[in-house]
N, C-alpha and C. Protein backbone atom coordinates (compact mmCIF):
# COMPACT_ATOMS: atom_id res chain seq x y z
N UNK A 1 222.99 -205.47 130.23
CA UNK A 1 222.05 -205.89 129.23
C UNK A 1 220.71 -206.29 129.84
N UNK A 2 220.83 -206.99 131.37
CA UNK A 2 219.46 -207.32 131.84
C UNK A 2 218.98 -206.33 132.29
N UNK A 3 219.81 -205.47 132.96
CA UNK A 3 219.00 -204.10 133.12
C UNK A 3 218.18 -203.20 132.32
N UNK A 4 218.69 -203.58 131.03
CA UNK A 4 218.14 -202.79 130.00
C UNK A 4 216.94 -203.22 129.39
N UNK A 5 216.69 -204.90 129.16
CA UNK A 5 215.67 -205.13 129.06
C UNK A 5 214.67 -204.80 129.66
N UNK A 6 215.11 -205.08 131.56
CA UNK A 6 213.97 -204.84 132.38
C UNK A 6 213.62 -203.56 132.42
N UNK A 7 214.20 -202.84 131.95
CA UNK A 7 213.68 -201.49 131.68
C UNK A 7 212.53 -201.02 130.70
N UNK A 8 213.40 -201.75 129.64
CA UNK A 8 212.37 -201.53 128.47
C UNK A 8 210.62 -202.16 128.56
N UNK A 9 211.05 -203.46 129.14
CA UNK A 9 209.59 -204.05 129.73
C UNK A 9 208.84 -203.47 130.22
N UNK A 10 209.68 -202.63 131.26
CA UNK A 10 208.89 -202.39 132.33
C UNK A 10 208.15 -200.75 131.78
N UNK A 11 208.78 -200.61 130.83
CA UNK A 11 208.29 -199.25 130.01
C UNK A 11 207.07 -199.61 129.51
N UNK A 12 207.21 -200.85 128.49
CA UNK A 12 206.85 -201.54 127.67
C UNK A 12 204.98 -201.82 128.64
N UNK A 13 205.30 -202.04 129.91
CA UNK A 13 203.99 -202.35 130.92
C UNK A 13 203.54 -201.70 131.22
N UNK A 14 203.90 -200.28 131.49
CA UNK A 14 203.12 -198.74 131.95
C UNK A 14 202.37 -198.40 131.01
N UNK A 15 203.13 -198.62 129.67
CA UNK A 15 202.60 -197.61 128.32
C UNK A 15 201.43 -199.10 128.13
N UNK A 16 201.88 -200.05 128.69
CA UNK A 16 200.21 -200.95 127.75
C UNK A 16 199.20 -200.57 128.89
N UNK A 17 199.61 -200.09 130.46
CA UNK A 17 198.72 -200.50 131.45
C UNK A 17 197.45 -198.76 131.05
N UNK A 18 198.88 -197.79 130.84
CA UNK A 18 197.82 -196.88 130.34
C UNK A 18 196.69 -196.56 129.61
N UNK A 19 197.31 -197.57 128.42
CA UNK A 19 196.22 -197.87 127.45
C UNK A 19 195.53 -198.71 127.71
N UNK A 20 195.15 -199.69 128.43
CA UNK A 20 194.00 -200.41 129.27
C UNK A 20 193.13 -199.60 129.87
N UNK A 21 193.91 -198.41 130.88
CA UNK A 21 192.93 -197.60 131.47
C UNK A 21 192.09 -196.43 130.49
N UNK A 22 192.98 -196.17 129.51
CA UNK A 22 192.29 -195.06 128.61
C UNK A 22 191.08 -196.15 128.21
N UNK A 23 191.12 -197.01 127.46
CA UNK A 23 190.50 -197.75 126.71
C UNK A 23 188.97 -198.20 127.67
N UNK A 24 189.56 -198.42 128.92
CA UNK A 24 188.32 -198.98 129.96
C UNK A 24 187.55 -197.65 130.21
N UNK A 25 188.36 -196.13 130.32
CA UNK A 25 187.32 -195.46 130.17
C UNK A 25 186.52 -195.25 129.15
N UNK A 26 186.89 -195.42 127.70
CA UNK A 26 186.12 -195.33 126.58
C UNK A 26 185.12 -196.10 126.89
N UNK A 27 185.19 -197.34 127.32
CA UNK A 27 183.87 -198.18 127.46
C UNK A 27 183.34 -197.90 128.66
N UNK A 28 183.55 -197.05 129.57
CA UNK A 28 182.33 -196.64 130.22
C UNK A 28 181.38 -195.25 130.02
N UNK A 29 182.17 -194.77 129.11
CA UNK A 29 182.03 -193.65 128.18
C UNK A 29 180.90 -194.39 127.43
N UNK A 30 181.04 -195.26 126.72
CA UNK A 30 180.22 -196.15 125.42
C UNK A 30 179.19 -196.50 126.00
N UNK A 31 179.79 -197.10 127.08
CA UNK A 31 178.53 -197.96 127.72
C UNK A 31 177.27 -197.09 128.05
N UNK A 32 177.74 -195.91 128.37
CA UNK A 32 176.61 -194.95 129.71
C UNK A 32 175.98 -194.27 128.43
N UNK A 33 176.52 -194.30 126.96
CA UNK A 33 176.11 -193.19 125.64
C UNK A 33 174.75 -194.80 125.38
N UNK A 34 175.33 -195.67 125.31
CA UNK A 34 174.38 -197.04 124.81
C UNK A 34 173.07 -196.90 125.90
N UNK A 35 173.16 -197.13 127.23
CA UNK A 35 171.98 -196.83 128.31
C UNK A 35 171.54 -195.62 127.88
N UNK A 36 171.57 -194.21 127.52
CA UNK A 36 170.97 -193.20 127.31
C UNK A 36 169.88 -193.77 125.92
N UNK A 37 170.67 -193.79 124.88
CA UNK A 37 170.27 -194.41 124.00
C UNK A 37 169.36 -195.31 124.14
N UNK A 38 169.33 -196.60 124.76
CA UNK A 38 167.92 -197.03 124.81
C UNK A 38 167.39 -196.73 125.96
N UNK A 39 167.11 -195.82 126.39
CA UNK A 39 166.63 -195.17 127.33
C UNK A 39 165.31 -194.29 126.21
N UNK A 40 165.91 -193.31 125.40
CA UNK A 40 165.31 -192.53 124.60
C UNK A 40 164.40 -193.49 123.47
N UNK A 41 165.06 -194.30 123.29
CA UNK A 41 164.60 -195.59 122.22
C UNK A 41 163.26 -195.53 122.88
N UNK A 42 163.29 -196.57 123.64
CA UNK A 42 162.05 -196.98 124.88
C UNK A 42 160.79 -196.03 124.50
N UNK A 43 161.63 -194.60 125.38
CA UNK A 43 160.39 -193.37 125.22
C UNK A 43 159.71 -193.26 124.06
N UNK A 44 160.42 -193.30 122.93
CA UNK A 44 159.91 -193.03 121.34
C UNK A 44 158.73 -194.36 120.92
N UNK A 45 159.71 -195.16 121.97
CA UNK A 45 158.94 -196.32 121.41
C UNK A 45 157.29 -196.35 121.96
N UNK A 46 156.72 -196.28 123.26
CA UNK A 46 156.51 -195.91 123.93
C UNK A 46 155.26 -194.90 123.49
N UNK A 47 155.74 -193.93 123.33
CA UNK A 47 155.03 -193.06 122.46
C UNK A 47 154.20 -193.22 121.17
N UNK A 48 154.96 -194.14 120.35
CA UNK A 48 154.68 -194.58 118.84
C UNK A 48 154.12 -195.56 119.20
N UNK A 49 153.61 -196.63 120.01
CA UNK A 49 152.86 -197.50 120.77
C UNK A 49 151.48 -196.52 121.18
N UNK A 50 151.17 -195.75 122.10
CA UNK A 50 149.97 -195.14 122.51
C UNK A 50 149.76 -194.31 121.25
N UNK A 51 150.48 -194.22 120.06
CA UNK A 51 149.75 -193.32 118.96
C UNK A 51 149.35 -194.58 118.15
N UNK A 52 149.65 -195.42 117.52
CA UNK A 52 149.20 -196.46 117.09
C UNK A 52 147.79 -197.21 117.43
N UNK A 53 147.68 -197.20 118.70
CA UNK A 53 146.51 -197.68 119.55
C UNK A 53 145.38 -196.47 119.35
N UNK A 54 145.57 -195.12 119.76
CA UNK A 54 144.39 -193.84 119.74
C UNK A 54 144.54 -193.58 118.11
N UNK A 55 144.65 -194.68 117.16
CA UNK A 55 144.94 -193.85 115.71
C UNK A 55 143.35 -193.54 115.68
N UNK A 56 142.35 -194.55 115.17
CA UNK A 56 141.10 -194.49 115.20
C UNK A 56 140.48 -193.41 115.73
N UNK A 57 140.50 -193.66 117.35
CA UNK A 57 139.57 -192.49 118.40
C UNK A 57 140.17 -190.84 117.47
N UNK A 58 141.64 -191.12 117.53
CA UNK A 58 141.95 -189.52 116.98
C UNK A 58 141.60 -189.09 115.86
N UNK A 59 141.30 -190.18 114.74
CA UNK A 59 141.22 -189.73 113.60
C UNK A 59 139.60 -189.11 113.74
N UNK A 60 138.63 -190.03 114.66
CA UNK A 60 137.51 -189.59 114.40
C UNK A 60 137.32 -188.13 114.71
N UNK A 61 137.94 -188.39 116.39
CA UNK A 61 137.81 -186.86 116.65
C UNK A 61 138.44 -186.03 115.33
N UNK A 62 139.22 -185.89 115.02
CA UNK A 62 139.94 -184.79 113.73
C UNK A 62 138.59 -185.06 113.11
N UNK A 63 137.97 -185.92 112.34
CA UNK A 63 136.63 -185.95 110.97
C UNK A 63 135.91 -184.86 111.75
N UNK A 64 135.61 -185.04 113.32
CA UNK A 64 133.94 -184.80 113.79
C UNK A 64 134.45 -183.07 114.23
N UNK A 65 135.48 -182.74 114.58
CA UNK A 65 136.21 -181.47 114.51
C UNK A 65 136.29 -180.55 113.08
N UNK A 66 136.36 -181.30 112.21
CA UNK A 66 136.98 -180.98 111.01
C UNK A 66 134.83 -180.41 109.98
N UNK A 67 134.03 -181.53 110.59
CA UNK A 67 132.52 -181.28 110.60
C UNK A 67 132.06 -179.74 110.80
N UNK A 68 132.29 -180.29 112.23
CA UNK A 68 132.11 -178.72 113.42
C UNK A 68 132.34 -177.86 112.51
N UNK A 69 133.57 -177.24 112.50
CA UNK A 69 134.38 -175.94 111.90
C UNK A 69 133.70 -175.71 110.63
N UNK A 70 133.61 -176.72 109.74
CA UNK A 70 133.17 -176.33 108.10
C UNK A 70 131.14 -175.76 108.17
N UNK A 71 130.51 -176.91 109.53
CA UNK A 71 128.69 -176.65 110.11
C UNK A 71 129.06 -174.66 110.77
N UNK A 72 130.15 -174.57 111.32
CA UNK A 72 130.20 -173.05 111.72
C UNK A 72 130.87 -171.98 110.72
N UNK A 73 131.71 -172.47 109.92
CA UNK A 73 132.06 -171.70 108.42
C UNK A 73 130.76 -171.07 108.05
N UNK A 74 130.07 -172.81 107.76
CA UNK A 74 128.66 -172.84 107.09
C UNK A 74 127.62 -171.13 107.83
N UNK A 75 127.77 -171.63 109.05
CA UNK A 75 126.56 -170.87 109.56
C UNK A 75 126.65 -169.27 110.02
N UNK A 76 128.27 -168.94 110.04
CA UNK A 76 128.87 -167.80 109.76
C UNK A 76 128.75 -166.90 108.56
N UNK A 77 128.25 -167.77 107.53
CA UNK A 77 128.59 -167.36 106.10
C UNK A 77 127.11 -167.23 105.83
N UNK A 78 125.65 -167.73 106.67
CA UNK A 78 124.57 -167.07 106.44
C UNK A 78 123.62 -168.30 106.04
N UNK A 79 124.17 -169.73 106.12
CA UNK A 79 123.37 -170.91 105.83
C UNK A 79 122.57 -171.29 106.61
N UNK A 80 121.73 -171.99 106.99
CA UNK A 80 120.34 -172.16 107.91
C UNK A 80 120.25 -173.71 107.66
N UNK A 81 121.48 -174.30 108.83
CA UNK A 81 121.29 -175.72 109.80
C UNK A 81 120.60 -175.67 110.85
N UNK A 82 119.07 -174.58 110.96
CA UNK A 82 118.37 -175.20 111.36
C UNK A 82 117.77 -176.45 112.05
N UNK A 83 117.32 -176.83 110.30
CA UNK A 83 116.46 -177.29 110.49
C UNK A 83 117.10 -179.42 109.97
N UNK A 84 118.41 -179.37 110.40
CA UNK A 84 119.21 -180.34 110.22
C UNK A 84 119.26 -181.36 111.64
């Protein structure tokens, strides 16, 4: 009968020790998916930071671009900015 317990225990300790190790790899699995993750976060962030800051400078450039093109439409099409 004691043999049989210690058997079963000792079954009972492999099959939990396995599942400790499966489980500890999931979390280094998790862990290394979480570091990528804010890794990419960061970058986006990062990014959406230096666009926030050049909103202004860019927008002007786009108006003073957006000028240009319509003053050369203009002067393509036979108008006389001359004298502007």
């Amino acid at each position: 009968e004691d043999s049989k317990l210690i058997t079963e225990k000792s079954s009972a300790k492999a099959s939990s020790e396995e599942e400790l190790e499966d489980e500890k790899d999931k979390k280094t699995d998790t862990t290394k998916t979480l570091m990528e993750a804010g890794k990419y976060l960061q970058s986006v962030h990062g990014e959406c930071d230096w666009l926030v800051q050049n909103f202004d400078a860019r927008k002007e450039a786009r108006a003073g671009e957006s000028e240009a093109l319509t003053n050369a439409k203009a002067v393509l099409s036979g108008a006389d900015y001359s004298l502007l």
